[in-house]
C-alpha atoms as a PDB file:
ATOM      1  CA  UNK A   1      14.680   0.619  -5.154  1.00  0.00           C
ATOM      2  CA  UNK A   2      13.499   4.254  -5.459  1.00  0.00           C
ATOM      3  CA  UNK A   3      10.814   4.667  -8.294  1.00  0.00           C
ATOM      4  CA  UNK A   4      10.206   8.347  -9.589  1.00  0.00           C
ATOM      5  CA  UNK A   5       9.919   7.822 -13.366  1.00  0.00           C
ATOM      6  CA  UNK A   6       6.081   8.394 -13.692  1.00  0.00           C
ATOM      7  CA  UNK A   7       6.293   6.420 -16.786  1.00  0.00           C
ATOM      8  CA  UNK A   8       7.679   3.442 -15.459  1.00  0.00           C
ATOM      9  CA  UNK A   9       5.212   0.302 -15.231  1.00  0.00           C
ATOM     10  CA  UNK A  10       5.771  -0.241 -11.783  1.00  0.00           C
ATOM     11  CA  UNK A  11       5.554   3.811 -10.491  1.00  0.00           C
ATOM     12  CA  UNK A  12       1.945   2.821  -9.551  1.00  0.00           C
ATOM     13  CA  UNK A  13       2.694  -0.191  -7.197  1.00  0.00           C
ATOM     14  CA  UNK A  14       5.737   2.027  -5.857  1.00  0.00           C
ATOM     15  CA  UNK A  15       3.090   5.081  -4.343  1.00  0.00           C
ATOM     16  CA  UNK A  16       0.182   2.750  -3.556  1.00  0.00           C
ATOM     17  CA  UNK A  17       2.273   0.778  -1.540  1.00  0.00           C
ATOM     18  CA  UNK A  18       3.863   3.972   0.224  1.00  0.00           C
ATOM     19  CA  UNK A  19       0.454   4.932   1.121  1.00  0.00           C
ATOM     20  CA  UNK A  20      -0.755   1.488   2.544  1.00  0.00           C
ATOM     21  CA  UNK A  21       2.186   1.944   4.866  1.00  0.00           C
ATOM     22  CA  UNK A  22       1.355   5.913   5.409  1.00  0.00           C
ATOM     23  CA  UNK A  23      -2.299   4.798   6.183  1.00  0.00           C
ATOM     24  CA  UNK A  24      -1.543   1.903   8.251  1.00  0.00           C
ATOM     25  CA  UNK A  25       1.124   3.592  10.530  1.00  0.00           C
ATOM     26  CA  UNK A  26      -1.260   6.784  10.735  1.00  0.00           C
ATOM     27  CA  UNK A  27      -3.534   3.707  12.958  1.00  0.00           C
ATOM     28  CA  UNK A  28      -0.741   2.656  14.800  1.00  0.00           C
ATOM     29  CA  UNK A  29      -1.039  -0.489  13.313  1.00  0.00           C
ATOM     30  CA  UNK A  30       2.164  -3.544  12.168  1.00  0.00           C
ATOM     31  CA  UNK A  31       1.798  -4.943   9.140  1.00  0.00           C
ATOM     32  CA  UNK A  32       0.659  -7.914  10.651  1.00  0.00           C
ATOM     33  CA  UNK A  33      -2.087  -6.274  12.438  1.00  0.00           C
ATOM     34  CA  UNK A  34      -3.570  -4.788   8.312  1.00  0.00           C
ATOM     35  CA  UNK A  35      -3.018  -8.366   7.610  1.00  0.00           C
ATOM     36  CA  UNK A  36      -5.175  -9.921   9.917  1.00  0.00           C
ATOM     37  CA  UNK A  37      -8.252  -7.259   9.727  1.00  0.00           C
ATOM     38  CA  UNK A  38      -7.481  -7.978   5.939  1.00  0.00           C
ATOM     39  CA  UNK A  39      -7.388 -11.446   5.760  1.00  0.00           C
ATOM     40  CA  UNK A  40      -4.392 -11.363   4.196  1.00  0.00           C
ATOM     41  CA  UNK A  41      -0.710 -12.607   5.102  1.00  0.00           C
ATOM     42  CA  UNK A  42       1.772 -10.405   6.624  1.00  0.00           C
ATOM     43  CA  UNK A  43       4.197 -11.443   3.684  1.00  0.00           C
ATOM     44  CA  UNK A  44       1.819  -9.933   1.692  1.00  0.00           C
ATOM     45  CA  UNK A  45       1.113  -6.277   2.938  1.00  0.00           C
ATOM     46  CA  UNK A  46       4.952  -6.285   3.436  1.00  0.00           C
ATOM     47  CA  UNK A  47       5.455  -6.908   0.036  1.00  0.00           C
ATOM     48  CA  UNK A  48       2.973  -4.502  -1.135  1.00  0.00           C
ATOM     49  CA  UNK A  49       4.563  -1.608   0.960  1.00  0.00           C
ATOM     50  CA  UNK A  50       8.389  -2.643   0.170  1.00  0.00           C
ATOM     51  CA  UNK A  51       8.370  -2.700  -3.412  1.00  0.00           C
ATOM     52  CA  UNK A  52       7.935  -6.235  -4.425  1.00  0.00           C
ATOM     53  CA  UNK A  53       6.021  -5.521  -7.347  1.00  0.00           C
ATOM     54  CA  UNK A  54       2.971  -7.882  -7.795  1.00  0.00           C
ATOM     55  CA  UNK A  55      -0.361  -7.465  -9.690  1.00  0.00           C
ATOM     56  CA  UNK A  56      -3.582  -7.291  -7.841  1.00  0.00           C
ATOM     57  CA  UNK A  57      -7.220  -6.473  -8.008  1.00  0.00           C
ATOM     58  CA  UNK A  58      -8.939  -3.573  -7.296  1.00  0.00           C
ATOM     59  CA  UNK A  59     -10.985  -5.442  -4.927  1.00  0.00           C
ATOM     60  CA  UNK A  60      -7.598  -6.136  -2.889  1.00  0.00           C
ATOM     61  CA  UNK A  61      -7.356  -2.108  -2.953  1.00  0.00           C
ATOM     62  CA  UNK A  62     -10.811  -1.219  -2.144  1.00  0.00           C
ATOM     63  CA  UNK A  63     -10.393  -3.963   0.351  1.00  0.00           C
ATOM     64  CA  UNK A  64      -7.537  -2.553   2.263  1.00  0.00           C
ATOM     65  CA  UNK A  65      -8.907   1.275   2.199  1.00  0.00           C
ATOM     66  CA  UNK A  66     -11.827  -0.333   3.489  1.00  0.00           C
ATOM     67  CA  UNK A  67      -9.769  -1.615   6.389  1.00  0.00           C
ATOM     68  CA  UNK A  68      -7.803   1.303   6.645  1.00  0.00           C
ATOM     69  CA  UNK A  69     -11.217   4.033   6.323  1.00  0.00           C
ATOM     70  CA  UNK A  70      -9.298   5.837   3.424  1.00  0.00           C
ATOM     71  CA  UNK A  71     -10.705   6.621  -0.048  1.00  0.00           C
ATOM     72  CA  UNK A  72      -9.467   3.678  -2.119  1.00  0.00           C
ATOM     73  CA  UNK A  73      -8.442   7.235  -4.328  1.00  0.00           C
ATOM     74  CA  UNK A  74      -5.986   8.353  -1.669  1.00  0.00           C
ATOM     75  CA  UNK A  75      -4.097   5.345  -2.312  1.00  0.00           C
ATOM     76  CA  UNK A  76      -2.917   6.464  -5.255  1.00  0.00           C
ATOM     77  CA  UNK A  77      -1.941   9.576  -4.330  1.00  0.00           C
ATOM     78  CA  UNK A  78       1.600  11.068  -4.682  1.00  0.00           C
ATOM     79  CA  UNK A  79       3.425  10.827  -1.100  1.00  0.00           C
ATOM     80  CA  UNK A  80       6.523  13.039  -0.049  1.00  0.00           C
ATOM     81  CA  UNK A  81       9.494  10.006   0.575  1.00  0.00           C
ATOM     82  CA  UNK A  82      10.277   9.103   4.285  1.00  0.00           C
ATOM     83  CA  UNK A  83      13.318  10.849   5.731  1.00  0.00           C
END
């Protein structure tokens, strides 16, 4: 599901997660590879990046930026949608 209403509730979880997965192929890494130097399951970053919508902390966020070495910021950034 394609997200571009910047009013809609979940327009935030939409870019963030398009940047984990911008961030985390820009390292060459799977998504089980951010899960385990996250702690986290591989479930988990995929549903981040594939539009499950979930809550979570900032502390997850800052967490995986952390991981990542991005500004937890840049995770919120607008990106330009895959080809």
């Amino acid at each position: 599901m394609k997200i571009t209403d910047k009013k809609d509730p979940n327009y935030v979880y939409y870019w963030v997660g398009k940047n984990i997965r911008k961030y985390r192929r820009a390292k060459g890494w799977s998504q089980s590879k951010l899960a385990n130097e996250c702690n986290y399951t591989t479930s988990f970053i995929a549903n981040l990046e594939n539009n499950a919508f979930q809550t979570l902390s900032l502390n997850t966020l800052y967490h995986i930026s952390m991981v990542l070495e991005v500004h937890i910021k840049d995770l919120f950034d607008d990106v330009e949608e895959e080809a």
